[in-house]
C-alpha atoms as a PDB file:
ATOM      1  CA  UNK A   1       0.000   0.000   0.000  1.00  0.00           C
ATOM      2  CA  UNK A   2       1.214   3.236  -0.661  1.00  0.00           C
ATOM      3  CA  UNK A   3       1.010   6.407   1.296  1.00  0.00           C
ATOM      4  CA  UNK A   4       2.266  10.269   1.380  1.00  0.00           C
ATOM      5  CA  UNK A   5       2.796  11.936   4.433  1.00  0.00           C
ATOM      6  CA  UNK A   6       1.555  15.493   4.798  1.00  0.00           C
ATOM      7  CA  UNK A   7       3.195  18.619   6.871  1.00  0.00           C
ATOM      8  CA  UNK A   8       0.498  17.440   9.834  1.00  0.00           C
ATOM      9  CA  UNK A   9       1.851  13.835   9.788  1.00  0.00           C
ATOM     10  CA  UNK A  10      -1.414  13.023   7.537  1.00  0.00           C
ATOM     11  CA  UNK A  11      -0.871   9.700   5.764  1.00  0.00           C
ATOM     12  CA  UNK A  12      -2.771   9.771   2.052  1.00  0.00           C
ATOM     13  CA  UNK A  13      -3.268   6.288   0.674  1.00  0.00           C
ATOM     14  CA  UNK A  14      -2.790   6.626  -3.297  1.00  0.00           C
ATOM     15  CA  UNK A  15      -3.344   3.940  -6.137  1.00  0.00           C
ATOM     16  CA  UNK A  16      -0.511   4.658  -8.979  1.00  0.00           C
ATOM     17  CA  UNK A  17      -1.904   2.898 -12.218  1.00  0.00           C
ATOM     18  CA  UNK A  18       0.133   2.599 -15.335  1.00  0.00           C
ATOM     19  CA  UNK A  19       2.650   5.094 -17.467  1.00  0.00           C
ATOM     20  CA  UNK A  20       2.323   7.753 -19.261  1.00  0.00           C
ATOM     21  CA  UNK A  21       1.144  11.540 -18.618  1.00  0.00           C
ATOM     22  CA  UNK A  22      -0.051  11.715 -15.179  1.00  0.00           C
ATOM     23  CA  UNK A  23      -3.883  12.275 -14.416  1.00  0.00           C
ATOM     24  CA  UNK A  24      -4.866  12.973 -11.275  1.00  0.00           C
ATOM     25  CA  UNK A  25      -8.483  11.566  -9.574  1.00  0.00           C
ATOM     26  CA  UNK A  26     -10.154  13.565  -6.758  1.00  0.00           C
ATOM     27  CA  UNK A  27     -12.895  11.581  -5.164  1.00  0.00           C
ATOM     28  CA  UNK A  28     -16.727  12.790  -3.963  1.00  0.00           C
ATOM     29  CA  UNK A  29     -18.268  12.373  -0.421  1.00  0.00           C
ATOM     30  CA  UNK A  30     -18.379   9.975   1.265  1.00  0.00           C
ATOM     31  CA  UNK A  31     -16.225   7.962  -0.835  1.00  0.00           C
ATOM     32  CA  UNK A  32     -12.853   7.124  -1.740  1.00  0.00           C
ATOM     33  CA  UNK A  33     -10.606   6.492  -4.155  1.00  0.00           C
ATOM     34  CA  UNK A  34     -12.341   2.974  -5.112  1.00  0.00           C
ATOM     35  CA  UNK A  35     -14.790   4.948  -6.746  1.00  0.00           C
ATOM     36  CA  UNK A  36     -12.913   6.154  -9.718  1.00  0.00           C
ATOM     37  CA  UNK A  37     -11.914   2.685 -10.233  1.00  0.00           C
ATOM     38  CA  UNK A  38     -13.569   1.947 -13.401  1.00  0.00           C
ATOM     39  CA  UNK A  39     -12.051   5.327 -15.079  1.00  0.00           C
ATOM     40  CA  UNK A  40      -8.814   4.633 -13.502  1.00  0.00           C
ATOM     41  CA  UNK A  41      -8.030   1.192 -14.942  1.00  0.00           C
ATOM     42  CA  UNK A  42     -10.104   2.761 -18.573  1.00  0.00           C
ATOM     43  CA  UNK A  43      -7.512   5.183 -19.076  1.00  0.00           C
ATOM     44  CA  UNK A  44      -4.379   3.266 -17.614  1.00  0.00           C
ATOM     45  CA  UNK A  45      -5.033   0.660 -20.355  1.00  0.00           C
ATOM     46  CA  UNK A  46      -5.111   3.670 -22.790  1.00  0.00           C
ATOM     47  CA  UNK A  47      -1.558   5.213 -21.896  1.00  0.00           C
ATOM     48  CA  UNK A  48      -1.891   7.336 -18.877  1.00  0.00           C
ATOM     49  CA  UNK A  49      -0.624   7.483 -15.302  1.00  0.00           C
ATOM     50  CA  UNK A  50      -3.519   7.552 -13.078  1.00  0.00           C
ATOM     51  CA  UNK A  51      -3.096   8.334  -9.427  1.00  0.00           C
ATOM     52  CA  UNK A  52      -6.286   7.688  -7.171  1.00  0.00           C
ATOM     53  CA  UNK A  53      -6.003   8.693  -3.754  1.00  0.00           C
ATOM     54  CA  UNK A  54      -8.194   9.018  -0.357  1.00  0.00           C
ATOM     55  CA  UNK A  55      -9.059  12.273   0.957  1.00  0.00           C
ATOM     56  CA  UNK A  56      -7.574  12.509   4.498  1.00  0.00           C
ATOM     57  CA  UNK A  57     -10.412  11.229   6.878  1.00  0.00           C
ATOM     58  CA  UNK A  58     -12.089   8.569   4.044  1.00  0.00           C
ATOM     59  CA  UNK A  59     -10.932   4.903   3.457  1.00  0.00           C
ATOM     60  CA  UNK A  60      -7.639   4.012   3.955  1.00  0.00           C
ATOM     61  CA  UNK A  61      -6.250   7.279   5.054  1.00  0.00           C
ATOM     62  CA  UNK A  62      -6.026   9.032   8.236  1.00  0.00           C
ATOM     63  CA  UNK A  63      -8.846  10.023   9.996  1.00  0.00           C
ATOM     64  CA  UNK A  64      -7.595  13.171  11.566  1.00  0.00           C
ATOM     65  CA  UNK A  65      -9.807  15.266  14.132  1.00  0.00           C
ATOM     66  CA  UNK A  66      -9.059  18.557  11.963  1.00  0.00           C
ATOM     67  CA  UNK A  67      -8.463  19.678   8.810  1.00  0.00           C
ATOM     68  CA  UNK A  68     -11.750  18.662   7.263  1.00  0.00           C
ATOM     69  CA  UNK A  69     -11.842  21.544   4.844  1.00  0.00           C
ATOM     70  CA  UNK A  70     -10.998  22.510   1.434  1.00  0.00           C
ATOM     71  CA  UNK A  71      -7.949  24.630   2.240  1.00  0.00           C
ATOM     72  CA  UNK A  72      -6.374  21.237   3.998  1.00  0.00           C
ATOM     73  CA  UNK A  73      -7.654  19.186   1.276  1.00  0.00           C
ATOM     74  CA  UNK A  74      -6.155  21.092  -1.569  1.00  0.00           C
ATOM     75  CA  UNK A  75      -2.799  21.046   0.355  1.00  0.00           C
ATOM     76  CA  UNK A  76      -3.139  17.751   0.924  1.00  0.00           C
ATOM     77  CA  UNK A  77      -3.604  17.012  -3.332  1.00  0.00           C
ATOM     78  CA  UNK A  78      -0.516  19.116  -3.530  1.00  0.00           C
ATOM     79  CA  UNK A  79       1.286  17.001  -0.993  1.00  0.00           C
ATOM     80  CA  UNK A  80       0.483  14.287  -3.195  1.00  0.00           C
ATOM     81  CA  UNK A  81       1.839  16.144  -6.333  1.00  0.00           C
ATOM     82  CA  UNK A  82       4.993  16.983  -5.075  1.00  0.00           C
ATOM     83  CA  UNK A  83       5.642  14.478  -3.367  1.00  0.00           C
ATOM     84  CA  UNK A  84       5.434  12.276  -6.622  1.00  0.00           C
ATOM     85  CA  UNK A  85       6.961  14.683  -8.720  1.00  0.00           C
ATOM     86  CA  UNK A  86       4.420  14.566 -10.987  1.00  0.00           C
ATOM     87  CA  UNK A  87       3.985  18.075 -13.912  1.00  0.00           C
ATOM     88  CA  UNK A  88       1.685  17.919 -17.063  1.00  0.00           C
ATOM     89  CA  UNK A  89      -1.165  17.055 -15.134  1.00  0.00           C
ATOM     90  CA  UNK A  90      -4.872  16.535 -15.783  1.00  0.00           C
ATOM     91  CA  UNK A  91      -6.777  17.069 -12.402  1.00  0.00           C
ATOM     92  CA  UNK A  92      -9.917  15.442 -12.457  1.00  0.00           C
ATOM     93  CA  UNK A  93     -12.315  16.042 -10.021  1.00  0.00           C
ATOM     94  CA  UNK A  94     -15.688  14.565  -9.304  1.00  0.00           C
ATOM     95  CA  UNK A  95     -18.110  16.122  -6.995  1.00  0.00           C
ATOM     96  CA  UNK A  96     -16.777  17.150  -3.812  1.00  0.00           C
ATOM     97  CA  UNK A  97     -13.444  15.936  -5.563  1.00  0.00           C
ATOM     98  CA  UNK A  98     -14.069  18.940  -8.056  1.00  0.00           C
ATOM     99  CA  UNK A  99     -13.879  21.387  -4.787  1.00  0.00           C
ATOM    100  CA  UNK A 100     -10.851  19.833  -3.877  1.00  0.00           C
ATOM    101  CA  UNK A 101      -8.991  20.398  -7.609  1.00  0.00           C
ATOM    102  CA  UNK A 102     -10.541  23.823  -7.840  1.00  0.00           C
ATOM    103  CA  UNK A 103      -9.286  24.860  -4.552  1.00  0.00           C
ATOM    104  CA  UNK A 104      -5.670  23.101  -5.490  1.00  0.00           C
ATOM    105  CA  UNK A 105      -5.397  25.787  -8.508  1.00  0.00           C
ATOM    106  CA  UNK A 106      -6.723  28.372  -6.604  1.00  0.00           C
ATOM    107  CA  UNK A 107      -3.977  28.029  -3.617  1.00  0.00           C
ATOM    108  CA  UNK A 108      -1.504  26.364  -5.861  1.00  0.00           C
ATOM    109  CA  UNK A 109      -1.571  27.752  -9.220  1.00  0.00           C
ATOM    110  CA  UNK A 110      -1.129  25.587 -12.510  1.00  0.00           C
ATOM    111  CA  UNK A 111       2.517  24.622 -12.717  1.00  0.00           C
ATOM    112  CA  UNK A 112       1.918  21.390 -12.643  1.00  0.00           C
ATOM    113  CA  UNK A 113      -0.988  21.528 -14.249  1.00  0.00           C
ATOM    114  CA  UNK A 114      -1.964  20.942 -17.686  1.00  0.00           C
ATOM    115  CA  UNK A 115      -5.857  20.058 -17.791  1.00  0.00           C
ATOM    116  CA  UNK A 116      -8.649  20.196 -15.493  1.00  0.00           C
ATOM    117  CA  UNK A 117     -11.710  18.547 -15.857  1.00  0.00           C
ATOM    118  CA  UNK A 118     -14.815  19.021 -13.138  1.00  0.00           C
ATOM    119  CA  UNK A 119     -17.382  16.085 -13.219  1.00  0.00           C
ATOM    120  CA  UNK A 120     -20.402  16.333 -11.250  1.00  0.00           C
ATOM    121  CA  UNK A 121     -18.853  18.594  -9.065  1.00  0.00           C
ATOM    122  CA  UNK A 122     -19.812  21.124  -6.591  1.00  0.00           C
ATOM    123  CA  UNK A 123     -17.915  24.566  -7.425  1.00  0.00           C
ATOM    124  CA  UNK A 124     -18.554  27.278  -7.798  1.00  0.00           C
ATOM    125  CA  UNK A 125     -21.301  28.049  -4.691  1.00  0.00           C
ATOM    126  CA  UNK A 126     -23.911  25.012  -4.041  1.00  0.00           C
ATOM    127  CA  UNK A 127     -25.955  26.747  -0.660  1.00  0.00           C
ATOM    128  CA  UNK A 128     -28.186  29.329  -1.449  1.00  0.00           C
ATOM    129  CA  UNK A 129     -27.219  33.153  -0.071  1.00  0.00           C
ATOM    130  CA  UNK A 130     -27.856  36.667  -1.142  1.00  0.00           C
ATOM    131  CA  UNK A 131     -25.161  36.480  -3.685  1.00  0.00           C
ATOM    132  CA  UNK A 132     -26.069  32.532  -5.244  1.00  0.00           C
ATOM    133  CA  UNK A 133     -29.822  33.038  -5.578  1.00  0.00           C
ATOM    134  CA  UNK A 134     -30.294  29.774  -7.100  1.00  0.00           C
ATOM    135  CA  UNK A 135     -28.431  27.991  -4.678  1.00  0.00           C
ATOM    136  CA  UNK A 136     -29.717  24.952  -2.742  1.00  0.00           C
ATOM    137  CA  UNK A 137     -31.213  26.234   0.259  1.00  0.00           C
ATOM    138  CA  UNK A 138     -29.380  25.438   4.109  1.00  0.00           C
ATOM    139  CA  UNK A 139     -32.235  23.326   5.514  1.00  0.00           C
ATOM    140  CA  UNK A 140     -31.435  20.470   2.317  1.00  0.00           C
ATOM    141  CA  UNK A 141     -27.616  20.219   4.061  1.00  0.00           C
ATOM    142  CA  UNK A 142     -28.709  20.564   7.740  1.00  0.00           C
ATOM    143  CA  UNK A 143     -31.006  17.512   7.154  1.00  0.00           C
ATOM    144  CA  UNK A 144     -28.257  15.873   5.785  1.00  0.00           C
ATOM    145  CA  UNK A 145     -26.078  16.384   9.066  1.00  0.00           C
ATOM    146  CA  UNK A 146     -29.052  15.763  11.172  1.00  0.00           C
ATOM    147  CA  UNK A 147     -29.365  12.290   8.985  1.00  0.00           C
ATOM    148  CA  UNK A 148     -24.954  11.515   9.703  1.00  0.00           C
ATOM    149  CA  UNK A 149     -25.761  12.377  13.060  1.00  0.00           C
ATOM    150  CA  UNK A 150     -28.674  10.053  13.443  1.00  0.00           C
ATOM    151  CA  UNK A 151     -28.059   6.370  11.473  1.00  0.00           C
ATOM    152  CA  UNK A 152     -25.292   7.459   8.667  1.00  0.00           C
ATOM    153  CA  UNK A 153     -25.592   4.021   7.585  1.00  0.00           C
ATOM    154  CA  UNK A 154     -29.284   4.369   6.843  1.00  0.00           C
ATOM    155  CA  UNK A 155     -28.483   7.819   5.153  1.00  0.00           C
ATOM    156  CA  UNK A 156     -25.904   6.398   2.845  1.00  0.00           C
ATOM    157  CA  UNK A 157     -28.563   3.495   1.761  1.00  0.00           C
ATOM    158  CA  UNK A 158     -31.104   6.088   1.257  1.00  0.00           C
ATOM    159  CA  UNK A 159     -28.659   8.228  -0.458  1.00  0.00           C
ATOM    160  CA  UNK A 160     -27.332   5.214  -3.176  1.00  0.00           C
ATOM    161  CA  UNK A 161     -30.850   4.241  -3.468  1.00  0.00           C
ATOM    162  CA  UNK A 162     -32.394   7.359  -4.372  1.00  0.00           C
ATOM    163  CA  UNK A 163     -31.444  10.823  -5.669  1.00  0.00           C
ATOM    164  CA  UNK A 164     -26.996   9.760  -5.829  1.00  0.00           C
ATOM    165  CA  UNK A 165     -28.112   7.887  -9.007  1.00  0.00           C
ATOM    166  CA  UNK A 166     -31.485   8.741  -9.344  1.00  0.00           C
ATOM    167  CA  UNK A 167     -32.445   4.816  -9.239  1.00  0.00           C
ATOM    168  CA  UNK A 168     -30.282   3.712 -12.021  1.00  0.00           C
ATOM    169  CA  UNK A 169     -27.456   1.669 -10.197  1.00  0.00           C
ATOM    170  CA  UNK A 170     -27.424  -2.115  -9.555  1.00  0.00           C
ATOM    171  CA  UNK A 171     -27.652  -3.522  -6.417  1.00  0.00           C
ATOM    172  CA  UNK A 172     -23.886  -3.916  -5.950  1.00  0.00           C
ATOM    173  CA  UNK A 173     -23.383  -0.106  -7.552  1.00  0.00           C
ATOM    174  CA  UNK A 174     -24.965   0.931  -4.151  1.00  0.00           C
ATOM    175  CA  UNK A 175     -23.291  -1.410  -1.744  1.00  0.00           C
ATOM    176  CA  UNK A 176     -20.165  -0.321  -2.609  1.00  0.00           C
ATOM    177  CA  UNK A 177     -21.298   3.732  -1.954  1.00  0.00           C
ATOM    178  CA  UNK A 178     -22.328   2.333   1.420  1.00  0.00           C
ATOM    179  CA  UNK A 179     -18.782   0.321   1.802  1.00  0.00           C
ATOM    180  CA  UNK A 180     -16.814   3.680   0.580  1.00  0.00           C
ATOM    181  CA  UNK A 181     -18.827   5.516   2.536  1.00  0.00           C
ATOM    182  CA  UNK A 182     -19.193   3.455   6.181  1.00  0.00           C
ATOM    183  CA  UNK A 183     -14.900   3.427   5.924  1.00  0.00           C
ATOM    184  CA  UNK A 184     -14.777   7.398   5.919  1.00  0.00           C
ATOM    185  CA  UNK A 185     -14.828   9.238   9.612  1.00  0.00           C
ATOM    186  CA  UNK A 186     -17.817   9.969  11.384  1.00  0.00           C
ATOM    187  CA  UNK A 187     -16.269  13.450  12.112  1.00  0.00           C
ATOM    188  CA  UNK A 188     -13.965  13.700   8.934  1.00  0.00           C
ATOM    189  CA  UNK A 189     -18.040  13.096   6.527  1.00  0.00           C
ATOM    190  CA  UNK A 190     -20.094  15.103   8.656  1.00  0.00           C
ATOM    191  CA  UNK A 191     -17.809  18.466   8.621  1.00  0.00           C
ATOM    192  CA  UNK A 192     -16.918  17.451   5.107  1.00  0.00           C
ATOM    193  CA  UNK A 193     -20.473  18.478   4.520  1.00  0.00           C
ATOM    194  CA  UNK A 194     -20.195  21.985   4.993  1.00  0.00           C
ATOM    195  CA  UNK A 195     -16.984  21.829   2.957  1.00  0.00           C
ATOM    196  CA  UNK A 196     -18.980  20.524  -0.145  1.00  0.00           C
ATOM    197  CA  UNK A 197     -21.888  22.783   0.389  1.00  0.00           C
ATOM    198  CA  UNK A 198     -20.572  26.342   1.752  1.00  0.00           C
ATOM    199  CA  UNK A 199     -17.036  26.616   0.446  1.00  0.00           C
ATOM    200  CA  UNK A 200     -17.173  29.729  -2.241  1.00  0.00           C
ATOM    201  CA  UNK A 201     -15.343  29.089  -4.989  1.00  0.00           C
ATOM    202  CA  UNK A 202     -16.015  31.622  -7.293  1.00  0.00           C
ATOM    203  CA  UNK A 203     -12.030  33.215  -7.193  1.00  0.00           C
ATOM    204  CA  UNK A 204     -10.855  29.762  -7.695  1.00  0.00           C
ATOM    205  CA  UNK A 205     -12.503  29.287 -10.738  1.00  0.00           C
ATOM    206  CA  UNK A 206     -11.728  33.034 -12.379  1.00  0.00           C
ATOM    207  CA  UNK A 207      -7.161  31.531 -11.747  1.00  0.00           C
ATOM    208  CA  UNK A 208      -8.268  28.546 -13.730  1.00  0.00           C
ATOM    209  CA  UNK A 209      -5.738  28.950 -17.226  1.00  0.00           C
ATOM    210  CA  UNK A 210      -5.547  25.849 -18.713  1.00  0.00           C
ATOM    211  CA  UNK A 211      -7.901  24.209 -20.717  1.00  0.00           C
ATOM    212  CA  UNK A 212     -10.873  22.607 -18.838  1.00  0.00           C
ATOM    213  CA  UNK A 213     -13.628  20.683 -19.291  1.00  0.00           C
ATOM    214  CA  UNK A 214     -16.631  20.366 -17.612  1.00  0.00           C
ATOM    215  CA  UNK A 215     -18.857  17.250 -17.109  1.00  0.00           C
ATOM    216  CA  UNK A 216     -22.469  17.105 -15.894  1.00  0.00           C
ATOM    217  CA  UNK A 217     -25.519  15.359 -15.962  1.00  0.00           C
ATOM    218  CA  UNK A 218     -28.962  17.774 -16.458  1.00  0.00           C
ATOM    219  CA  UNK A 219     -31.030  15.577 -13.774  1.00  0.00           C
ATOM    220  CA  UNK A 220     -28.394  15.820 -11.529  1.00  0.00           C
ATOM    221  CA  UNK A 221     -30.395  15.666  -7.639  1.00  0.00           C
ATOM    222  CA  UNK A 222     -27.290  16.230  -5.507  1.00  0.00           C
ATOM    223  CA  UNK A 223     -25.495  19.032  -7.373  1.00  0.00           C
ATOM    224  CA  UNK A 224     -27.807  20.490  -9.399  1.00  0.00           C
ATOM    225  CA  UNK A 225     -26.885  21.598 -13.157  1.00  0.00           C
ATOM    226  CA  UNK A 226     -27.479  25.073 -13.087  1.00  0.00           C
ATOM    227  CA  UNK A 227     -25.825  25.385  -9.619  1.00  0.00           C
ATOM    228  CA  UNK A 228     -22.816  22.883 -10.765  1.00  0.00           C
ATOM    229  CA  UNK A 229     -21.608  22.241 -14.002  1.00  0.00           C
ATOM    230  CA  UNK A 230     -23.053  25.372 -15.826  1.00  0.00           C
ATOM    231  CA  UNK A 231     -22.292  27.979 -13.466  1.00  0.00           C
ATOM    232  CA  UNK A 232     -18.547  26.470 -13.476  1.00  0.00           C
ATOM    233  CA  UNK A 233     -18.820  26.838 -17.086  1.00  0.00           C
ATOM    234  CA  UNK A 234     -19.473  29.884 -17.592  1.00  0.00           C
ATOM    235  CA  UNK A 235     -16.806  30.930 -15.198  1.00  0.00           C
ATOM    236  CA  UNK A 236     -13.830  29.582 -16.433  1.00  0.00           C
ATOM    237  CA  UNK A 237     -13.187  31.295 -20.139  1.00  0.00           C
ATOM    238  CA  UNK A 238     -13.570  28.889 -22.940  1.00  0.00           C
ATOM    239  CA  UNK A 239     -14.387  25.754 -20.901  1.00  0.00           C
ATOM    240  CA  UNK A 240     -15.968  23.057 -23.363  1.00  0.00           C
ATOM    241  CA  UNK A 241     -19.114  21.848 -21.186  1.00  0.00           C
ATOM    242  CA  UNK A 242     -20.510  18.355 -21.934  1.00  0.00           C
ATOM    243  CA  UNK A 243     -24.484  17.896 -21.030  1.00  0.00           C
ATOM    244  CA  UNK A 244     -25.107  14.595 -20.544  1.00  0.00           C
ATOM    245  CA  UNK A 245     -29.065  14.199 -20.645  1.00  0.00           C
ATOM    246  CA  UNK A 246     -31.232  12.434 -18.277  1.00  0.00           C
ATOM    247  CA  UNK A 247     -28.052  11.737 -15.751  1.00  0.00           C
ATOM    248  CA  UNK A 248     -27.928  11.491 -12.038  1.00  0.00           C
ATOM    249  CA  UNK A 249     -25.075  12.674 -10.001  1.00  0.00           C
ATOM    250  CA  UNK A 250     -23.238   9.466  -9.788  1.00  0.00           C
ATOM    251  CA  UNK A 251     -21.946   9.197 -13.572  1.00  0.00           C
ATOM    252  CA  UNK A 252     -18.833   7.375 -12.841  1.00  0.00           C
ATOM    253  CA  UNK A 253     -20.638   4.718 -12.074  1.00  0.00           C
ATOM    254  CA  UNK A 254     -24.087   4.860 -14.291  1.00  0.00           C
ATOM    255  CA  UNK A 255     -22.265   6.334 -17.499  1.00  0.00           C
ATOM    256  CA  UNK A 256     -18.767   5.256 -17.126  1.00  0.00           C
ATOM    257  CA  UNK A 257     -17.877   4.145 -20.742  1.00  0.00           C
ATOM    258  CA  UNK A 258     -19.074   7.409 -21.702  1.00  0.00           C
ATOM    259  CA  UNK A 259     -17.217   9.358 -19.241  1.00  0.00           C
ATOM    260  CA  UNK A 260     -13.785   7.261 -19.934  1.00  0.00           C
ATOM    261  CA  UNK A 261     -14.316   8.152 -23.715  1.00  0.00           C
ATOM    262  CA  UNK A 262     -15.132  11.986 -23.250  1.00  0.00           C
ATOM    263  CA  UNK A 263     -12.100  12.130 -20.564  1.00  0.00           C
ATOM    264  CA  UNK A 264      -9.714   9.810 -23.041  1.00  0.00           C
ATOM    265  CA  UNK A 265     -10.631  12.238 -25.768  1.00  0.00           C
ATOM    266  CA  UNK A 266      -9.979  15.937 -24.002  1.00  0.00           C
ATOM    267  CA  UNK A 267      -6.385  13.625 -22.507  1.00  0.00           C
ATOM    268  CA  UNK A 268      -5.732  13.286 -26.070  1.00  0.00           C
ATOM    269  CA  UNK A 269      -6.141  16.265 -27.077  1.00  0.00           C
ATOM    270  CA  UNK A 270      -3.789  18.086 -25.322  1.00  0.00           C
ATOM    271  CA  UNK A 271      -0.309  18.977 -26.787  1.00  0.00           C
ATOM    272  CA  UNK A 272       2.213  20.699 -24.473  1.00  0.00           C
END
């Protein structure tokens, strides 16, 4: 198993697939980095280096008491970069995993950087305030602590079953979100709420300056569309923005030989 040890002692369990250009995998909540597994071994048989790895608090890293925030997470990716040595990368993000890649550029600049892609993901604002009028309102996120705080087991079953992939997983599609999901923190998952939700990053988005693409489904019932993937869009100048129509939230599961071919073709179309 391999780990990288952060300034904080944090140990971050990675997966390092294949050769080639490096791309990078950022995980949602509650999950880890099992979750990308499908696109991970997709484009490591096509010719790229994919790195997976486990937000600190969720599956096989460290469950610290702090640092359950997108600052700490971002430094963490970066830990991860560096630490590997890695430049020319494509950062892909999925849900909460798209806060985390977002806040990376934001704190860390592109250097390393080559591509970003967002997938599902949560930037730039998802809680409704005076300046996101079409946000999703605080009392959808409070019930979803009040739910961690009551049976998270239960809300992780209701969660797969219902509105993560809007009923179109399998059986064992949703026992693995509640495997992921049971291995992550009590403590890291429930703060890591208010990171997905409340974290602004509006500023983050207006440093991105490499070519990025942005992936979304239009019946998406945990990030919505015009709170997620279009509002990205049309923050980050000349994103390409792929629709896909009809899709849940979870598309790395329910679409995933679409997603590998969209994300094999934007890899491939990259020259340095």
């Amino acid at each position: 198993m391999s780990f990288v040890t952060t300034s904080d002692g944090t140990q971050i369990f990675y997966k390092d697939w294949g050769a080639g250009r490096p791309v990078v995998l950022s995980h949602g909540w509650p999950l880890n980095s099992d979750s990308w597994e499908a696109q991970q071994l997709f484009l490591a048989d096509n010719g790229y280096r994919v790195i997976a790895h486990d937000r600190r608090g969720h599956g096989r890293s460290t469950q610290t008491w702090h640092g359950n925030e997108m600052d700490t997470y971002a430094d963490d990716l970066a830990s991860l970069i560096d630490a590997l040595d890695l430049s020319e990368v494509t950062l892909v993000g999925f849900s909460t995993g798209g806060g985390e890649i977002t806040r990376y550029i934001g704190r860390h600049g592109t250097s390393r950087v080559a591509q970003a892609v967002l997938v599902s993901a949560v930037p730039p604002l998802m809680v409704l305030r005076d300046d996101n009028p079409g946000g999703v309102p605080i009392e959808v996120f409070d019930g979803i602590r009040a739910g961690s705080l009551a049976d998270r087991s239960q809300l992780y079953r209701d969660l797969a079953a219902g509105p993560f992939f809007n009923g179109a997983a399998s059986e064992g599609i949703q026992r693995a979100f509640w495997l992921q999901s049971m291995a992550a923190g009590h403590r890291n998952a429930y703060e890591s709420i208010a990171a997905f939700s409340a974290t602004d990053f509006r500023d983050d988005l207006a440093t991105f300056d490499v070519p990025t693409l942005v992936i979304h489904g239009d019946a998406d019932q945990i990030v919505p569309f015009e709170v997620g993937g279009k509002a990205s869009a049309a923050l980050v100048k000349d994103a390409q923005l792929i629709v896909y129509p009809g899709a849940p939230h979870g598309i790395t599961d329910t679409h995933k030989e679409q997603l590998g071919n969209d994300l094999l073709t934007f890899l491939n179309g990259y020259s340095a």
